[in-house]
N, C-alpha and C. Protein backbone atom coordinates (compact mmCIF):
# COMPACT_ATOMS: atom_id res chain seq x y z
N UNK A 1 -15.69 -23.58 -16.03
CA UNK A 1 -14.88 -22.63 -15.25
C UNK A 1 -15.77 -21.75 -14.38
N UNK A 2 -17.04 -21.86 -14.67
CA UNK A 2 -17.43 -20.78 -14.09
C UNK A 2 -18.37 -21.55 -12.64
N UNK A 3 -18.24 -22.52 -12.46
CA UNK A 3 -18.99 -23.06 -11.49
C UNK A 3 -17.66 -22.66 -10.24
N UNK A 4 -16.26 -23.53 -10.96
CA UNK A 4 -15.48 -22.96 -9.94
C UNK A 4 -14.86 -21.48 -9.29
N UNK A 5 -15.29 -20.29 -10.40
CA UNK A 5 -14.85 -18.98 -9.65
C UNK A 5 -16.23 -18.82 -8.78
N UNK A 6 -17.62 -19.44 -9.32
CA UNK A 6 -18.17 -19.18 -8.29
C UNK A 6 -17.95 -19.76 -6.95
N UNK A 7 -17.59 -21.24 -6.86
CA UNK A 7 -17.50 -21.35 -5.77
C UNK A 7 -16.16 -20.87 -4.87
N UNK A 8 -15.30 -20.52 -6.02
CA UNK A 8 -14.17 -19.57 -5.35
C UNK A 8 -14.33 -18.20 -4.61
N UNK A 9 -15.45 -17.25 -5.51
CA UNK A 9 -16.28 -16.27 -4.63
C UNK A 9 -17.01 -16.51 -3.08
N UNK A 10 -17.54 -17.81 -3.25
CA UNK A 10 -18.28 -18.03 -1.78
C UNK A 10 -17.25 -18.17 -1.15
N UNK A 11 -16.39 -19.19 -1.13
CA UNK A 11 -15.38 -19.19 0.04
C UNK A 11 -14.57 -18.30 0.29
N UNK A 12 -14.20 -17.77 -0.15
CA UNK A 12 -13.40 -16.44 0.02
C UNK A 12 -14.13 -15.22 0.73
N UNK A 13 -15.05 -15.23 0.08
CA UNK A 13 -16.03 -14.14 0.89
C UNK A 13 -16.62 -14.22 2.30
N UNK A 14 -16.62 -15.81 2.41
CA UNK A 14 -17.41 -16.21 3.66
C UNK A 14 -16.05 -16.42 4.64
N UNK A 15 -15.05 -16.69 3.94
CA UNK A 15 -13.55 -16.69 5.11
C UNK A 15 -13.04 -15.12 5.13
N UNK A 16 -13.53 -14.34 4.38
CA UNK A 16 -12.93 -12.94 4.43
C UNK A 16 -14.15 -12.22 5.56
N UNK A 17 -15.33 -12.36 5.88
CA UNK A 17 -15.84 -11.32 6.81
C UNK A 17 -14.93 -11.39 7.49
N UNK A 18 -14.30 -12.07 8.54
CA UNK A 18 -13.18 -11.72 10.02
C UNK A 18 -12.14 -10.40 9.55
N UNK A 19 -11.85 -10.51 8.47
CA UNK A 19 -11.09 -9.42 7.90
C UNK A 19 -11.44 -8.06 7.55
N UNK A 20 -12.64 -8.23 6.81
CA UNK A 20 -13.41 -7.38 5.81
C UNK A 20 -14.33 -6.52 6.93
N UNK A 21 -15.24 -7.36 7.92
CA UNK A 21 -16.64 -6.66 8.30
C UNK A 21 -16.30 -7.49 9.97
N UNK A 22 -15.04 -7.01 10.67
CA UNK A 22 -15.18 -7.73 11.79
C UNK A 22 -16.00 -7.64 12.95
N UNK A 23 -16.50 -6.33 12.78
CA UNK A 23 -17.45 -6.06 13.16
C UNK A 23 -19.11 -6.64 13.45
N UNK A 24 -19.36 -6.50 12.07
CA UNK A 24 -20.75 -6.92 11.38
C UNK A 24 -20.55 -8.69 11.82
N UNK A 25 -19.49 -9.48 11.72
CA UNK A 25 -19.72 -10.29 12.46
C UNK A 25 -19.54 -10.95 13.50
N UNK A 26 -19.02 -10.02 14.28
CA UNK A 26 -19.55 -10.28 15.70
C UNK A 26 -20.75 -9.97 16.02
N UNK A 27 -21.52 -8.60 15.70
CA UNK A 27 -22.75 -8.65 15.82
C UNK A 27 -23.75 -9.98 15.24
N UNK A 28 -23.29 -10.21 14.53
CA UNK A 28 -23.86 -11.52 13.75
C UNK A 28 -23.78 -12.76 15.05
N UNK A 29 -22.54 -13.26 15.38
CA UNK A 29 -22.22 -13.84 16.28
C UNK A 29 -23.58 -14.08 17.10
N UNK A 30 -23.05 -12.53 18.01
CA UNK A 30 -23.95 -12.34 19.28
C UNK A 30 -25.21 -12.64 18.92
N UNK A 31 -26.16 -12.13 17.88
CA UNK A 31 -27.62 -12.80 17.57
C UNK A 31 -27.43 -13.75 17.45
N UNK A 32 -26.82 -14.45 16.89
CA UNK A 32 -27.24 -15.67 16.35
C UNK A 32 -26.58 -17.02 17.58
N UNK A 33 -25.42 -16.71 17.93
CA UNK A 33 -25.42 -17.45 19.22
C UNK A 33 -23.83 -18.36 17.69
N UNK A 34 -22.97 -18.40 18.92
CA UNK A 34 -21.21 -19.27 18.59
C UNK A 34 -22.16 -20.52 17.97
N UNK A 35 -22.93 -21.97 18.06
CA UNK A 35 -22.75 -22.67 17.65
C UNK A 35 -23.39 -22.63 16.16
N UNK A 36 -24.67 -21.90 16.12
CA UNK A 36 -25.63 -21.68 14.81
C UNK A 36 -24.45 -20.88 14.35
N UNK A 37 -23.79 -19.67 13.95
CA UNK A 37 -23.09 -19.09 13.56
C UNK A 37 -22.34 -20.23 13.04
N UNK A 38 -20.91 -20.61 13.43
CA UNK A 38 -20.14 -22.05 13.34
C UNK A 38 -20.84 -22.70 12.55
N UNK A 39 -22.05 -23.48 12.65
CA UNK A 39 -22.72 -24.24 11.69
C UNK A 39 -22.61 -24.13 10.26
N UNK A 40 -23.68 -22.49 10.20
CA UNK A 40 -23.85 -22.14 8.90
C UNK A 40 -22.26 -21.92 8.09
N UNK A 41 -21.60 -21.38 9.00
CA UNK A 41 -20.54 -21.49 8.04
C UNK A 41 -20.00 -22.57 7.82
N UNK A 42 -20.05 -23.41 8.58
CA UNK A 42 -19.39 -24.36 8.07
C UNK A 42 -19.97 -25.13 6.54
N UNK A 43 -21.33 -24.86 6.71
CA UNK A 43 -22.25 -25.43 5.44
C UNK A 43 -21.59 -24.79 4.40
N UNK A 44 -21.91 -23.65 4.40
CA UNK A 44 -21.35 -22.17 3.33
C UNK A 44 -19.92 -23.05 2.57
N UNK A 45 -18.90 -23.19 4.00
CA UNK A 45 -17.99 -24.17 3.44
C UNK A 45 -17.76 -24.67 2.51
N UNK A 46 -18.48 -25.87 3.25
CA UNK A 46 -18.63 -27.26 2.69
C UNK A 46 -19.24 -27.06 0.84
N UNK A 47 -20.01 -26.03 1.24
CA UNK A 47 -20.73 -25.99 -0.11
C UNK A 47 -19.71 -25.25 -1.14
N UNK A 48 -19.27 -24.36 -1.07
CA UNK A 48 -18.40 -23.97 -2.11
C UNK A 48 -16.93 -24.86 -2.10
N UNK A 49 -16.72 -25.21 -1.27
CA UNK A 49 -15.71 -26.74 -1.54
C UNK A 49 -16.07 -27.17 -2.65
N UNK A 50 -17.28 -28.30 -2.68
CA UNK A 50 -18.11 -28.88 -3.55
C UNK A 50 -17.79 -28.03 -4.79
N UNK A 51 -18.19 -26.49 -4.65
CA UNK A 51 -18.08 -26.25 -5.79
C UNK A 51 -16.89 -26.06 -6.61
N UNK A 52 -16.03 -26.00 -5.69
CA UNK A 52 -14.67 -25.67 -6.08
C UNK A 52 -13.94 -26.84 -6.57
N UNK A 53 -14.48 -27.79 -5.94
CA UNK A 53 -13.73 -29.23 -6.45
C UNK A 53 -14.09 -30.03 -7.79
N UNK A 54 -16.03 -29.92 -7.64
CA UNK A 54 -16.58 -29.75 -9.29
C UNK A 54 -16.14 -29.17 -10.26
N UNK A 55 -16.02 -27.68 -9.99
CA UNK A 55 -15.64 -26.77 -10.65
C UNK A 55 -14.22 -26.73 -11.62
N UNK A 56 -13.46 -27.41 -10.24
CA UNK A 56 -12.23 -27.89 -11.04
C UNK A 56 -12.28 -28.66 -12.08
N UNK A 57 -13.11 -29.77 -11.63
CA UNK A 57 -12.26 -31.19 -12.17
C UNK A 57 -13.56 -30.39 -13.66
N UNK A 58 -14.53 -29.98 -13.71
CA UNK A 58 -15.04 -29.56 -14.97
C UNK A 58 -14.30 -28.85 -15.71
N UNK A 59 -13.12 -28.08 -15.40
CA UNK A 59 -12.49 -26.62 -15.86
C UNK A 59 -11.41 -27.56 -16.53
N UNK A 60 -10.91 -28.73 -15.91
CA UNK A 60 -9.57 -29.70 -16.43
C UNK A 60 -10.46 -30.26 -17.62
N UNK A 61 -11.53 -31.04 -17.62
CA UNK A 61 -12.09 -32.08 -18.91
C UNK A 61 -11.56 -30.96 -20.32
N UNK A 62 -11.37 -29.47 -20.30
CA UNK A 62 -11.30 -28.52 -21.03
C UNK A 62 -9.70 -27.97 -20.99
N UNK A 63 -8.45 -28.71 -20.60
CA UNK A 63 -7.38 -27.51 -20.15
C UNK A 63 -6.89 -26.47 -21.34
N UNK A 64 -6.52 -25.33 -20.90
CA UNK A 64 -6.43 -24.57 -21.41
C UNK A 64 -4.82 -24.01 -21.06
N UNK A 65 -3.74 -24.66 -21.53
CA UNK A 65 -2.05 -24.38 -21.39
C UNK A 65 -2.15 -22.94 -21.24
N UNK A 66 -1.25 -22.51 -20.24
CA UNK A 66 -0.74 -21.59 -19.78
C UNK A 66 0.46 -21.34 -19.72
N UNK A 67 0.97 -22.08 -19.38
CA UNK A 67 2.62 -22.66 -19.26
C UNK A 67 2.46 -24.26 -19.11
N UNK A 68 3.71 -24.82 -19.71
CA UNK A 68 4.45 -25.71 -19.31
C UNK A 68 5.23 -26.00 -18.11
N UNK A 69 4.74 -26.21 -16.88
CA UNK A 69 5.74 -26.12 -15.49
C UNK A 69 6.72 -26.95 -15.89
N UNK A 70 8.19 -26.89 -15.57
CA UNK A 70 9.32 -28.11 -15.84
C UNK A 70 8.82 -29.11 -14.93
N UNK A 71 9.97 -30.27 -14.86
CA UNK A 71 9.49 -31.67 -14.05
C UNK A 71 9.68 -31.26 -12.55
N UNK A 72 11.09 -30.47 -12.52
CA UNK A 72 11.27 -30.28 -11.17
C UNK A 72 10.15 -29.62 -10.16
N UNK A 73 8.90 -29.17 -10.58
CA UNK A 73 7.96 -28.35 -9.89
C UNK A 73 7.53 -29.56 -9.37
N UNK A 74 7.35 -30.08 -9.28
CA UNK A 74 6.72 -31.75 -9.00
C UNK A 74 6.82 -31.99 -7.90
N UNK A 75 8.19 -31.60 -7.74
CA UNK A 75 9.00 -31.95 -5.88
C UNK A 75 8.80 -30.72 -5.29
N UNK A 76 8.68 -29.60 -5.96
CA UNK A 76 8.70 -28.51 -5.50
C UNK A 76 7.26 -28.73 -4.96
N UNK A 77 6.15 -28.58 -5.56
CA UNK A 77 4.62 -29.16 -4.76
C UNK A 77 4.67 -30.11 -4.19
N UNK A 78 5.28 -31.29 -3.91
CA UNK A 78 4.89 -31.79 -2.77
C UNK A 78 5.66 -31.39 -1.67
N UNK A 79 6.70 -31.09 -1.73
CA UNK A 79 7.46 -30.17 -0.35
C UNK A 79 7.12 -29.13 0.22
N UNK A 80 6.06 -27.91 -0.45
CA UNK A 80 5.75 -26.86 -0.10
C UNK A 80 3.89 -27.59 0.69
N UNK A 81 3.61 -28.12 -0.09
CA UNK A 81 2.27 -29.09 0.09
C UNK A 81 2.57 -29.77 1.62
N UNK A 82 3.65 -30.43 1.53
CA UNK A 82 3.79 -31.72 3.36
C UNK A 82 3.90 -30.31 3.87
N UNK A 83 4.51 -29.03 4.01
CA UNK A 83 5.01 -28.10 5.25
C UNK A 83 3.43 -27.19 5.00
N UNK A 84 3.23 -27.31 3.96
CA UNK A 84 1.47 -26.63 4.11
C UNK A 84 0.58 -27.25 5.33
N UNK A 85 0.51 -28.83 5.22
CA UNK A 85 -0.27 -29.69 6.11
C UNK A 85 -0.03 -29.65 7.13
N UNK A 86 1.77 -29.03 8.07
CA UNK A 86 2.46 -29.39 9.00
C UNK A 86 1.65 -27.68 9.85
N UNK A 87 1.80 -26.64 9.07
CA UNK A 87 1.63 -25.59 9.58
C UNK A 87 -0.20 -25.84 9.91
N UNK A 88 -0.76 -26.11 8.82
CA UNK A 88 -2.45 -26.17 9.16
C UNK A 88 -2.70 -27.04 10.29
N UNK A 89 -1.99 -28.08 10.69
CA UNK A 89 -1.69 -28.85 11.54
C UNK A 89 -1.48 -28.40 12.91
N UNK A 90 -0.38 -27.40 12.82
CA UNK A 90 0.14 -26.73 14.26
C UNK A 90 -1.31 -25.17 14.03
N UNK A 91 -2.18 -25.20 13.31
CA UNK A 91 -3.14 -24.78 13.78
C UNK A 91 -4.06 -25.16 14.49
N UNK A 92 -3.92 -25.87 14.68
CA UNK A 92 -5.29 -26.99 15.53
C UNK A 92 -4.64 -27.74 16.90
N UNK A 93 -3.28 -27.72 16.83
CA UNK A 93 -2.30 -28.74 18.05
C UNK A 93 -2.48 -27.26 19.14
N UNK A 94 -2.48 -27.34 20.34
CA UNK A 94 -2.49 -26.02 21.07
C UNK A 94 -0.79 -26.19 21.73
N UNK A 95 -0.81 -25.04 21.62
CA UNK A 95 0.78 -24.84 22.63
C UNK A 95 2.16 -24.62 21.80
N UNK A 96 1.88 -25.13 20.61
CA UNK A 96 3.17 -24.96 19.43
C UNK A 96 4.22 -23.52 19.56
N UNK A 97 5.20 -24.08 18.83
CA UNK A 97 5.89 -22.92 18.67
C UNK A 97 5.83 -22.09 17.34
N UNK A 98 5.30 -23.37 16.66
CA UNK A 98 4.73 -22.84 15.28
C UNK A 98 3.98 -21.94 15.24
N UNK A 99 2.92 -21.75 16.58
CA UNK A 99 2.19 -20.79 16.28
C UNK A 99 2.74 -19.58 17.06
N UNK A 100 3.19 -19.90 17.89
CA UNK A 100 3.66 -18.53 18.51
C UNK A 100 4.46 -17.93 17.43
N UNK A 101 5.29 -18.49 16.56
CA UNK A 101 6.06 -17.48 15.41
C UNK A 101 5.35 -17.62 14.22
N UNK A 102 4.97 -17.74 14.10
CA UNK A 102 3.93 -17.60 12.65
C UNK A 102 2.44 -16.66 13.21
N UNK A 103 1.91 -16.78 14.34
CA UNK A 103 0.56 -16.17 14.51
C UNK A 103 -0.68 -16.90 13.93
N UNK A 104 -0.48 -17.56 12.88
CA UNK A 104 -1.67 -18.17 12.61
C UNK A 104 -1.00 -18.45 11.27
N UNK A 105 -0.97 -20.08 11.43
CA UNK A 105 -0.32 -21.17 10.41
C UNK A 105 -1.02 -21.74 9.88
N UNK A 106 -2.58 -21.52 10.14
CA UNK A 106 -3.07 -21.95 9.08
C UNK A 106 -3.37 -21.40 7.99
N UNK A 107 -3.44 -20.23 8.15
CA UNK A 107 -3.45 -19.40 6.58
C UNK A 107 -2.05 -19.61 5.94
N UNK A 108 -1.03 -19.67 6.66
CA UNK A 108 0.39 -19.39 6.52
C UNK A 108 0.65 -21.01 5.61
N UNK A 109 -0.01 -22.16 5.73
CA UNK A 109 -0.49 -23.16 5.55
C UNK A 109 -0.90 -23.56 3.88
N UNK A 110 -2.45 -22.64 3.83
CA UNK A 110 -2.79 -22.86 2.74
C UNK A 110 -1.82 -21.81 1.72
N UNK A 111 -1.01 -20.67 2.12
CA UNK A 111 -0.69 -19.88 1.03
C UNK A 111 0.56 -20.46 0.57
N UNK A 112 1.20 -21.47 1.46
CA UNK A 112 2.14 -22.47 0.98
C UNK A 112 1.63 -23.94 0.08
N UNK A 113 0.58 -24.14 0.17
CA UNK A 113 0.12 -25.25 -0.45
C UNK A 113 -0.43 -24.66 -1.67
N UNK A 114 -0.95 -23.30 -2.04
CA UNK A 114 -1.26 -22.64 -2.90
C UNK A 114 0.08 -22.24 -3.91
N UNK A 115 1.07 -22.11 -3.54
CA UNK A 115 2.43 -21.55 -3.97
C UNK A 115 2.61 -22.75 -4.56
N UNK A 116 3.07 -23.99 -3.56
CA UNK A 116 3.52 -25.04 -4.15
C UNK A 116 2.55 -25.74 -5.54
N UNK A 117 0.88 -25.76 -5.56
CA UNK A 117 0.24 -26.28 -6.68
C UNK A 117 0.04 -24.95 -7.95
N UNK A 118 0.48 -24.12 -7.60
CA UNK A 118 0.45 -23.06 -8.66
C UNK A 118 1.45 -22.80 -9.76
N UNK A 119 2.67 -23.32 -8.84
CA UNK A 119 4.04 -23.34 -9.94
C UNK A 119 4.38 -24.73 -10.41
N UNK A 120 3.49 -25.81 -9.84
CA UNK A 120 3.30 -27.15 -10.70
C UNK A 120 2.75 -27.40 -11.78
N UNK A 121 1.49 -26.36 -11.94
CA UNK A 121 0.54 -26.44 -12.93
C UNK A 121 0.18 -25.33 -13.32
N UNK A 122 0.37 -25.78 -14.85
CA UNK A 122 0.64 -24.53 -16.03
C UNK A 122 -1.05 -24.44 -16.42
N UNK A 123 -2.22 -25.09 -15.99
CA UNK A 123 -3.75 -25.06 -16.88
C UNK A 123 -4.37 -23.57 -16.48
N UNK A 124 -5.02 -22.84 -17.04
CA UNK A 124 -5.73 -21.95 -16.80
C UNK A 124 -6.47 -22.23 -15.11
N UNK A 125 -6.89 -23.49 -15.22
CA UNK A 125 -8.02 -23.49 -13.87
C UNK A 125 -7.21 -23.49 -12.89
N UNK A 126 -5.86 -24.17 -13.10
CA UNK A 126 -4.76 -24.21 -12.21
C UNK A 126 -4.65 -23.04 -11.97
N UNK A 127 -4.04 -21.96 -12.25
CA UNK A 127 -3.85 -20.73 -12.14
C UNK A 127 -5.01 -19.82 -11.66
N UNK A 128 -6.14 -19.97 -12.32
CA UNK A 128 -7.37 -18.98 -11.56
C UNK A 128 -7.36 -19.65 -9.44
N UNK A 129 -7.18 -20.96 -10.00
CA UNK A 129 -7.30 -21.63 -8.42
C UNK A 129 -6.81 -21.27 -7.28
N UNK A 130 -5.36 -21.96 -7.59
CA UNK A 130 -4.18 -21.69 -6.86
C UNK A 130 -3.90 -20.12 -6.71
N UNK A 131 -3.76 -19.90 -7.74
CA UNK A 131 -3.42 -17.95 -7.77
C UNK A 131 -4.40 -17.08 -7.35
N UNK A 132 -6.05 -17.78 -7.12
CA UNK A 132 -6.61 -16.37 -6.46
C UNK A 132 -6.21 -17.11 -4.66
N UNK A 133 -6.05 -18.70 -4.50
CA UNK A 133 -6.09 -18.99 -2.92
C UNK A 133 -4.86 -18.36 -2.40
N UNK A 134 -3.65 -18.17 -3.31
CA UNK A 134 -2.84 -17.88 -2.84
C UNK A 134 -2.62 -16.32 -2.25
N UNK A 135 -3.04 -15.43 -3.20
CA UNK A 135 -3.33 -14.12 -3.57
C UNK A 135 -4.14 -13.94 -2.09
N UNK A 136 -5.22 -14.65 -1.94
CA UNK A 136 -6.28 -14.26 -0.26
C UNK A 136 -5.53 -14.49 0.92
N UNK A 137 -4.61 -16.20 0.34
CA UNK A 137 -3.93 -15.92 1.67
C UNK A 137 -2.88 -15.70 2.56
N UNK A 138 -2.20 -15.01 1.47
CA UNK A 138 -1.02 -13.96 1.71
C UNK A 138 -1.87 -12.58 2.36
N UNK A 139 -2.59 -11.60 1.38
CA UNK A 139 -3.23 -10.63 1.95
C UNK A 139 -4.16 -11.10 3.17
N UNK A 140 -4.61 -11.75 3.49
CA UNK A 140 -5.31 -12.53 4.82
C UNK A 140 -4.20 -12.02 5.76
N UNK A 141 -3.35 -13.03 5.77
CA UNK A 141 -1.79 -13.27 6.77
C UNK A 141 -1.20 -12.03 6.86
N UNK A 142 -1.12 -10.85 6.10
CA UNK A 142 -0.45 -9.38 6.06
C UNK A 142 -1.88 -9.42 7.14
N UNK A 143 -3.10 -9.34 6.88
CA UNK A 143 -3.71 -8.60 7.40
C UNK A 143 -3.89 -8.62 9.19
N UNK A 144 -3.93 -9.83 9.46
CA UNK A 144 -3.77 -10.65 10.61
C UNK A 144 -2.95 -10.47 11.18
N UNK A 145 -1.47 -10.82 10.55
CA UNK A 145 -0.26 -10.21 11.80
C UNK A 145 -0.21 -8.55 11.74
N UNK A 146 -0.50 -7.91 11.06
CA UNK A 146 -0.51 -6.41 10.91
C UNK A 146 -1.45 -5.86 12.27
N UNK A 147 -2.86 -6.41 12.67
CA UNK A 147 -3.82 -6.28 13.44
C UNK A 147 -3.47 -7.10 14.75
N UNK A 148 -2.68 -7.88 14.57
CA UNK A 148 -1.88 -8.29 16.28
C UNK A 148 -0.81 -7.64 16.64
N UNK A 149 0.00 -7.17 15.36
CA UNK A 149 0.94 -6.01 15.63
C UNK A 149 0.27 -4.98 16.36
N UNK A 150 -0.83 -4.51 15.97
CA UNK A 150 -1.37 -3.29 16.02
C UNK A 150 -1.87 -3.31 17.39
N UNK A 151 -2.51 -4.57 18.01
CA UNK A 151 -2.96 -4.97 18.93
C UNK A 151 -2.08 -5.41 20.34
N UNK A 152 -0.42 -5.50 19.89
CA UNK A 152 0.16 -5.80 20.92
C UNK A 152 0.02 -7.72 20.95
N UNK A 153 -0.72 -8.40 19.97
CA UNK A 153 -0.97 -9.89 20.43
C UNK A 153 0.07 -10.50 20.48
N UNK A 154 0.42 -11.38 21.23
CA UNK A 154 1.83 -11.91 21.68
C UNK A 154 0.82 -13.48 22.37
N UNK A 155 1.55 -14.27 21.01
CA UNK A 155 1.00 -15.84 21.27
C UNK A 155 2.05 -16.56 22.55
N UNK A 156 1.71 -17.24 23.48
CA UNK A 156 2.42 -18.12 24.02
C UNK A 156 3.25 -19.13 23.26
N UNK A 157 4.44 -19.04 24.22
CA UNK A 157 5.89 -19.49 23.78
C UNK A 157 5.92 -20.81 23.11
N UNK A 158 4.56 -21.75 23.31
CA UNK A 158 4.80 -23.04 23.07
C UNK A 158 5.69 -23.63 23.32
N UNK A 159 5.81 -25.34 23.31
CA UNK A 159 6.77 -26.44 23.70
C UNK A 159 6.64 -27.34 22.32
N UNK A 160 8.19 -28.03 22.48
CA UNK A 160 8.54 -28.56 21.40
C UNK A 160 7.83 -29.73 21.14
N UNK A 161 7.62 -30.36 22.26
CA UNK A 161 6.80 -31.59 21.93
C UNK A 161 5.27 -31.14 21.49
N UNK A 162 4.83 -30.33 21.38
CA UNK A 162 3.53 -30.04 20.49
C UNK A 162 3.77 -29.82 19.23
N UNK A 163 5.21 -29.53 18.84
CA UNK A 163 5.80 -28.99 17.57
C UNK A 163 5.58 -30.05 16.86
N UNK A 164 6.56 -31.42 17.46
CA UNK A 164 6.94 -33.17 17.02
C UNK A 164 5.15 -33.49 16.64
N UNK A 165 3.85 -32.83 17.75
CA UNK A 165 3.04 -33.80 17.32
C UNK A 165 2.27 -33.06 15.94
N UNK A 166 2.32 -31.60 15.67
CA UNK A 166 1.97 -30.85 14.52
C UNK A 166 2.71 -31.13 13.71
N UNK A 167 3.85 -31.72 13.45
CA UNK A 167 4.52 -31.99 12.28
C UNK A 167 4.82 -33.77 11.76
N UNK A 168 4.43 -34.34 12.65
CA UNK A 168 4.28 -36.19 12.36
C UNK A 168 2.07 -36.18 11.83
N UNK A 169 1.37 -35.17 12.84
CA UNK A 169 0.39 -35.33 12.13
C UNK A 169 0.02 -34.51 10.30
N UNK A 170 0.90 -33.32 10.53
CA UNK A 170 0.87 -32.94 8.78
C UNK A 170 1.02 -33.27 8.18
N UNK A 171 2.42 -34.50 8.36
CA UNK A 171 2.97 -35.38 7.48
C UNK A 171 2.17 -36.53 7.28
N UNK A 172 2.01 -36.99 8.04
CA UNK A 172 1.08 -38.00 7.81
C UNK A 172 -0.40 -37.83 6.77
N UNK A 173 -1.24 -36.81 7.87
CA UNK A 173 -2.26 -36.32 6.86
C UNK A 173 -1.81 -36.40 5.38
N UNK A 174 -0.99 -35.75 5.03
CA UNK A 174 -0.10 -35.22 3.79
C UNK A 174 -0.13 -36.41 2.86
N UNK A 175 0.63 -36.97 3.71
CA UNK A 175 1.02 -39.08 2.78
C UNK A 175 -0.49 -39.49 2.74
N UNK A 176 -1.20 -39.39 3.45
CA UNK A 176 -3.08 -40.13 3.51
C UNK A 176 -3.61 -39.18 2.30
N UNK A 177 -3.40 -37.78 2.37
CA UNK A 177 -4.13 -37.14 1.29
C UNK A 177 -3.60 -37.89 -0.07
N UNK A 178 -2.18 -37.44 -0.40
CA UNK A 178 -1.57 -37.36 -1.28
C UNK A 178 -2.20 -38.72 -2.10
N UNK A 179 -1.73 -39.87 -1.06
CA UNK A 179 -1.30 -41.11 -1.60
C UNK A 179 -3.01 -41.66 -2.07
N UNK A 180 -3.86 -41.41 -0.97
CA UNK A 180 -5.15 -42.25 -0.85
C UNK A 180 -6.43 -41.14 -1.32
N UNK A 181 -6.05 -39.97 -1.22
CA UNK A 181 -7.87 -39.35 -0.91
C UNK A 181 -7.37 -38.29 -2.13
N UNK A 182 -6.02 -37.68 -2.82
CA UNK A 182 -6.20 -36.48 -4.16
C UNK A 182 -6.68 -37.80 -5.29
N UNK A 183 -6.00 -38.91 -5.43
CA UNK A 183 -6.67 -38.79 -6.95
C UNK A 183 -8.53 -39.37 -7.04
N UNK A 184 -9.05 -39.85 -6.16
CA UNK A 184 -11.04 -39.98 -6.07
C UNK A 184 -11.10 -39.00 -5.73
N UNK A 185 -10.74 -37.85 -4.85
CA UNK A 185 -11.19 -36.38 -4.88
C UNK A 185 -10.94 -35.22 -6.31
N UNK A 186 -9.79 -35.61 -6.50
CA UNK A 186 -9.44 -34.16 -7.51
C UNK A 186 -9.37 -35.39 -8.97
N UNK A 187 -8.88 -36.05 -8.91
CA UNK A 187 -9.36 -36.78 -10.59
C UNK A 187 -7.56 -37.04 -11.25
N UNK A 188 -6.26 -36.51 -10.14
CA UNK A 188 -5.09 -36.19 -9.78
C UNK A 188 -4.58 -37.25 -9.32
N UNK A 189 -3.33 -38.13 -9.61
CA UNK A 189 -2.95 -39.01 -8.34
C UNK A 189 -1.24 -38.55 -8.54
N UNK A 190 -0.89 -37.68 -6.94
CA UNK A 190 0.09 -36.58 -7.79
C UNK A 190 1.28 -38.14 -7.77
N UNK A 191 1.64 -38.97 -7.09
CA UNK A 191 2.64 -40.19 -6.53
C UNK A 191 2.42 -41.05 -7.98
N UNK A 192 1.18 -40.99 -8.83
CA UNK A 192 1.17 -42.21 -9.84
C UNK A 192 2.51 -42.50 -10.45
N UNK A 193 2.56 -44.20 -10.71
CA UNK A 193 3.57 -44.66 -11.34
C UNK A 193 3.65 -44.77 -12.81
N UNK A 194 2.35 -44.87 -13.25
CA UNK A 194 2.32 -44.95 -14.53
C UNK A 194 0.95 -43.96 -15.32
């Protein structure tokens, strides 16, 4: 368990400066120059991913019941999970309408994919997981639209056909994760038949 709160600390911390020290990193920025900046974080990333995904599947060889989720949570995570992928999705498509009413769907994204695997799974690691990603990125998303409130930010209106292509690529992603890449990644195959 403890490999994964650490790597739950790095990522969180390293996605919270924009929030926390927005300042301190833009100055950061400006020395260091948009692509080296970008880089390292992305490593930072990548690396507490790793740890988070180790971390997991080490924290499961051990579960520790918390609750019993009923069967119906089942559908409930993968429905909150496909509209998680659809919104992280219309983060990256430009022009959406998704984003003009949401402000930023990709946090809006993971705190739905966090909701949906948190009330599926009753394990301790489940719960430290899901419940601190969810916990960051709800307070993230308060914090963000609160500071475009504050700011007057007003996203463009977007068009629907960017909507159709953020929501056939979430879905999709979604069915490729689900079906082909959670159970060799997480040790999980949520679709298994037997």
């Amino acid at each position: 368990m403890s490999l994964l709160i650490a790597g739950l600390v790095v990522f969180l911390v390293s996605h919270s400066i924009g929030i926390a020290a927005p300042d301190w990193r833009a100055r950061q920025v400006a020395q260091l120059g948009e692509r080296p900046w970008k880089l390292g974080y992305s490593v930072v990333s990548l690396v507490a991913l790793v740890m988070i995904i180790w971390g997991y599947g080490a924290a499961r060889a051990e579960p520790t019941l918390v609750w019993m989720p009923p069967a119906w949570t089942r559908h409930v995570t993968a429905l909150l999970t496909v509209v998680g992928f659809v919104l992280i999705a219309a983060a990256y498509v430009p022009g959406t309408r998704i984003k003009a009413a949401i402000g930023h769907p990709m946090t809006a994204g993971v705190a739905l994919w966090a909701l949906g695997h948190l009330l599926g799974n009753g394990r301790l690691s489940g719960v430290v997981l899901f419940g601190t990603l969810l916990l960051w990125a709800a307070v993230t998303l308060g914090v963000r639209r609160a500071r475009d409130r504050a700011a007057g930010t007003r996203y463009p209106p977007g068009r629907g056909r960017q909507d159709v292509i953020a929501v056939v690529a979430g879905v999709v992603f979604a069915m490729v994760f689900a079906l082909g890449l959670h159970g060799p990644l997480i040790g999980v195959r949520p679709f298994a038949l037997v």
